[in-house]
Protein backbone atom coordinates (compact mmCIF):
# COMPACT_ATOMS: atom_id res chain seq x y z
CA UNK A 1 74.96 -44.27 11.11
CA UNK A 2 77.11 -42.10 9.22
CA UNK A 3 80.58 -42.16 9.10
CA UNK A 4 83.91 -40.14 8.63
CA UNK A 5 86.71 -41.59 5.82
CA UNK A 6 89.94 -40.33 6.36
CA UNK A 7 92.28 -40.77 3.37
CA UNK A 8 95.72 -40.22 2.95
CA UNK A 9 96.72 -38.08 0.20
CA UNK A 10 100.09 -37.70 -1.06
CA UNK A 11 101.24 -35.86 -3.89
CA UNK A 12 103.61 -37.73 -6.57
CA UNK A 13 106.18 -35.44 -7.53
CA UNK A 14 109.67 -35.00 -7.32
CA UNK A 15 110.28 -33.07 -4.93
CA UNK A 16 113.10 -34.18 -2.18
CA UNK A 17 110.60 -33.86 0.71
CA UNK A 18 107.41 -35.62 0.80
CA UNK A 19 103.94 -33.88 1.03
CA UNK A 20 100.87 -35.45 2.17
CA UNK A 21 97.52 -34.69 4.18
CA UNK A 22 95.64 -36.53 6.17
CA UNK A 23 91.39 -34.95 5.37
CA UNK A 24 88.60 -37.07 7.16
CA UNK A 25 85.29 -36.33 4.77
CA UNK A 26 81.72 -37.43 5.44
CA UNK A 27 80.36 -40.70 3.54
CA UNK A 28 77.45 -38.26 2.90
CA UNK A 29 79.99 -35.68 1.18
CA UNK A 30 81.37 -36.27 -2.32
CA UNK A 31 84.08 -36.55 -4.25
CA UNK A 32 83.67 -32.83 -5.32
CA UNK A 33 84.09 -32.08 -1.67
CA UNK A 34 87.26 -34.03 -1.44
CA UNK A 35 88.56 -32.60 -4.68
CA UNK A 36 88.09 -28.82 -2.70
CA UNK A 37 89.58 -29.90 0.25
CA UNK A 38 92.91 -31.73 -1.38
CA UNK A 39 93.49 -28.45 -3.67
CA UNK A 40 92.63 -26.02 -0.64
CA UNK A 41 95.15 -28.31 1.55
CA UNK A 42 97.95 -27.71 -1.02
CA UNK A 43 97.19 -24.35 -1.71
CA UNK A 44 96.42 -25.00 -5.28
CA UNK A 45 93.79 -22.42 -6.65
CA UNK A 46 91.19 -24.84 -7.79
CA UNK A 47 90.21 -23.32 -11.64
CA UNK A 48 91.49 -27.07 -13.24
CA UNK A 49 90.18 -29.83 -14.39
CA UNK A 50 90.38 -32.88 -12.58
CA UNK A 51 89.48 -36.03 -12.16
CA UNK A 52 89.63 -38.92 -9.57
CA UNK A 53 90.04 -42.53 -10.87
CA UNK A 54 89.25 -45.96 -9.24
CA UNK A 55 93.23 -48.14 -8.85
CA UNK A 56 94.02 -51.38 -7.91
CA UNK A 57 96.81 -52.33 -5.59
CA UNK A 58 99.26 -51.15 -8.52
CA UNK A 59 98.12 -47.82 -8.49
CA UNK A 60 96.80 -48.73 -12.35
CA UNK A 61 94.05 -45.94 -13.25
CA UNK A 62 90.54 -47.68 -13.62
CA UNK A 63 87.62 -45.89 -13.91
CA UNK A 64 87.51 -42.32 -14.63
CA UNK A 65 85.44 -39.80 -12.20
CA UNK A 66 85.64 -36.24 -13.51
CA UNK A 67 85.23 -32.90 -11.83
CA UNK A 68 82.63 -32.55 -14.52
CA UNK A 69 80.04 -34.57 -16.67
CA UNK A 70 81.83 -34.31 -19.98
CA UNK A 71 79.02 -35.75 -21.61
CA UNK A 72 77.44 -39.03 -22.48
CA UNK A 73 79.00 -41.87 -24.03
CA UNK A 74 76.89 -44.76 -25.27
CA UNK A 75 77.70 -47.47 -23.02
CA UNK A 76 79.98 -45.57 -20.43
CA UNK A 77 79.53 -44.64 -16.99
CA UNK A 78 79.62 -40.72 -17.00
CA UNK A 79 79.11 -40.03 -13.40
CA UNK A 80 80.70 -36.70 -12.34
CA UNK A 81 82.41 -36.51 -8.75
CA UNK A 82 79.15 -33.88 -7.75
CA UNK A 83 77.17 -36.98 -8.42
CA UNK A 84 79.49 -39.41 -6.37
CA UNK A 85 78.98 -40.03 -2.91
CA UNK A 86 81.92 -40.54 -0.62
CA UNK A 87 80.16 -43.82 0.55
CA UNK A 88 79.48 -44.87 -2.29
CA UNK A 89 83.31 -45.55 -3.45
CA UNK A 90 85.48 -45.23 -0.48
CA UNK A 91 84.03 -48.40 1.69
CA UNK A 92 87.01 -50.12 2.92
CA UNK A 93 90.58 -49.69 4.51
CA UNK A 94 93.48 -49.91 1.97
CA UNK A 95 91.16 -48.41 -0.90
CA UNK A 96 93.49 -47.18 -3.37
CA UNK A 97 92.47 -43.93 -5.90
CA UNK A 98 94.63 -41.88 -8.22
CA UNK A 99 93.76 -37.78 -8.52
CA UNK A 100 94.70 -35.26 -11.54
CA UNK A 101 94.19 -32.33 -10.70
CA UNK A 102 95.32 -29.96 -14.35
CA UNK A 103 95.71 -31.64 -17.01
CA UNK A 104 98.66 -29.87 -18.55
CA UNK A 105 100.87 -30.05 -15.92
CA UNK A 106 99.43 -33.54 -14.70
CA UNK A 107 99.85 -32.96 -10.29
CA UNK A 108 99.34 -36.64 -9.48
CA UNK A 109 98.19 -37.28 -5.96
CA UNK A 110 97.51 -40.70 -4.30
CA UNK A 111 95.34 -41.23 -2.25
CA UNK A 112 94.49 -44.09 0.02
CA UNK A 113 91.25 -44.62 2.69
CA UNK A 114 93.18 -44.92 6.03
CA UNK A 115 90.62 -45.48 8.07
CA UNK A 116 86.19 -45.14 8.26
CA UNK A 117 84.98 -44.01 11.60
CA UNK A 118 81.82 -42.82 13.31
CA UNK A 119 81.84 -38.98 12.90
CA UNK A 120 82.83 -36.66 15.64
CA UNK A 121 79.48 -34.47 16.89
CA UNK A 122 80.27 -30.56 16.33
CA UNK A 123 83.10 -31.66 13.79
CA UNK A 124 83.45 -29.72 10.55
CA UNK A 125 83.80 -31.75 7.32
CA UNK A 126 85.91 -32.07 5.48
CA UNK A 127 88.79 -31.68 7.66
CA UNK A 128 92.89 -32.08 7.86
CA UNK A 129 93.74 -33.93 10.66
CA UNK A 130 97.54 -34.32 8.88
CA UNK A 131 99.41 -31.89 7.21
CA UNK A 132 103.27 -33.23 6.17
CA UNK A 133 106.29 -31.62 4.09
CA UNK A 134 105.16 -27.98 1.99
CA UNK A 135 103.33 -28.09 -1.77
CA UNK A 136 105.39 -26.60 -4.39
CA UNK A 137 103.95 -23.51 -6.06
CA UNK A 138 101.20 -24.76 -8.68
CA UNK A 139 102.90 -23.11 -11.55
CA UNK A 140 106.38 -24.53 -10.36
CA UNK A 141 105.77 -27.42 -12.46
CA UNK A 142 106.67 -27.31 -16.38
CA UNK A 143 103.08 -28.16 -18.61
CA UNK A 144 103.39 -31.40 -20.31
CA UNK A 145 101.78 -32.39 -23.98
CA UNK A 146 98.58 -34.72 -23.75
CA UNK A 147 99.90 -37.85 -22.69
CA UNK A 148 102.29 -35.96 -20.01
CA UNK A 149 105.69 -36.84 -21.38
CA UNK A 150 107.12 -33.49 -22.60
CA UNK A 151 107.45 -30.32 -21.58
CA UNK A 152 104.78 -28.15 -23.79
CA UNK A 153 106.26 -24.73 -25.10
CA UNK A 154 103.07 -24.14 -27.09
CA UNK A 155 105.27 -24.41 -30.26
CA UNK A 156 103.48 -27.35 -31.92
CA UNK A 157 100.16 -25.12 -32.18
């Protein structure tokens, strides 16, 4: 029987006010789905790269799941998030995963599986079920250099 996921997503910023969603997604869906539906919930327009990454209980970034297959390395795992079923890595409560969405001015959301559920007949998926606080602009935030420590002024070119 298929099932519904609904994650938590809250965006790590700095802002005084926090700012999460709540988006139920199909186990059939995938991750490229979810990435849609978190940038569409914050009103981001979605023409960055991204990537979602596998964490342990410490938030620590494991695995690497980009929005797209930037080629083979020999002995790495190069699935894409097209490629990634939602069943496939979100299969139990408490599941922690860290999302980048642009890498220059690194938005950091966490997300967390909340719950998995039998889906809801005549339900549209993905879906926000939760919508807290208000995103900041996308361009509010400064771009950062590579490892996202500074501000980048485009000066080191």
């Amino acid at each position: 029987m298929e099932k519904a996921v609904k994650v938590r997503v809250l965006l790590d910023s700095k802002e005084k006010q926090d700012v999460f969603r709540d988006i139920e997604i199909k186990t059939s869906q995938n991750l490229e789905d979810l990435h849609h539906a978190i940038i569409d919930s914050v009103g981001f327009k979605s023409n960055e790269p991204a990537s979602f990454y596998l964490s342990n209980e410490d938030w620590t970034r494991e695995r690497e799941i980009p929005l797209m297959d930037m080629g083979a390395e020999p002995g790495k795992d190069t699935t894409c998030m097209k490629d990634t079923l939602i069943g496939e890595v979100m299969v139990q409560k408490k599941q922690k995963f860290i999302y980048i969405f642009d890498y220059f001015r690194m938005w950091t959301f966490l997300v967390e599986v909340e719950e998995i559920n039998p889906i809801e007949k005549d339900e549209t998926y993905p879906r926000i079920t939760l919508s807290y606080g208000e995103a900041p602009d996308q361009e509010s935030k400064e771009p950062t250099d590579m490892f996202g420590s500074e501000p980048f002024n485009g000066e080191d070119l």
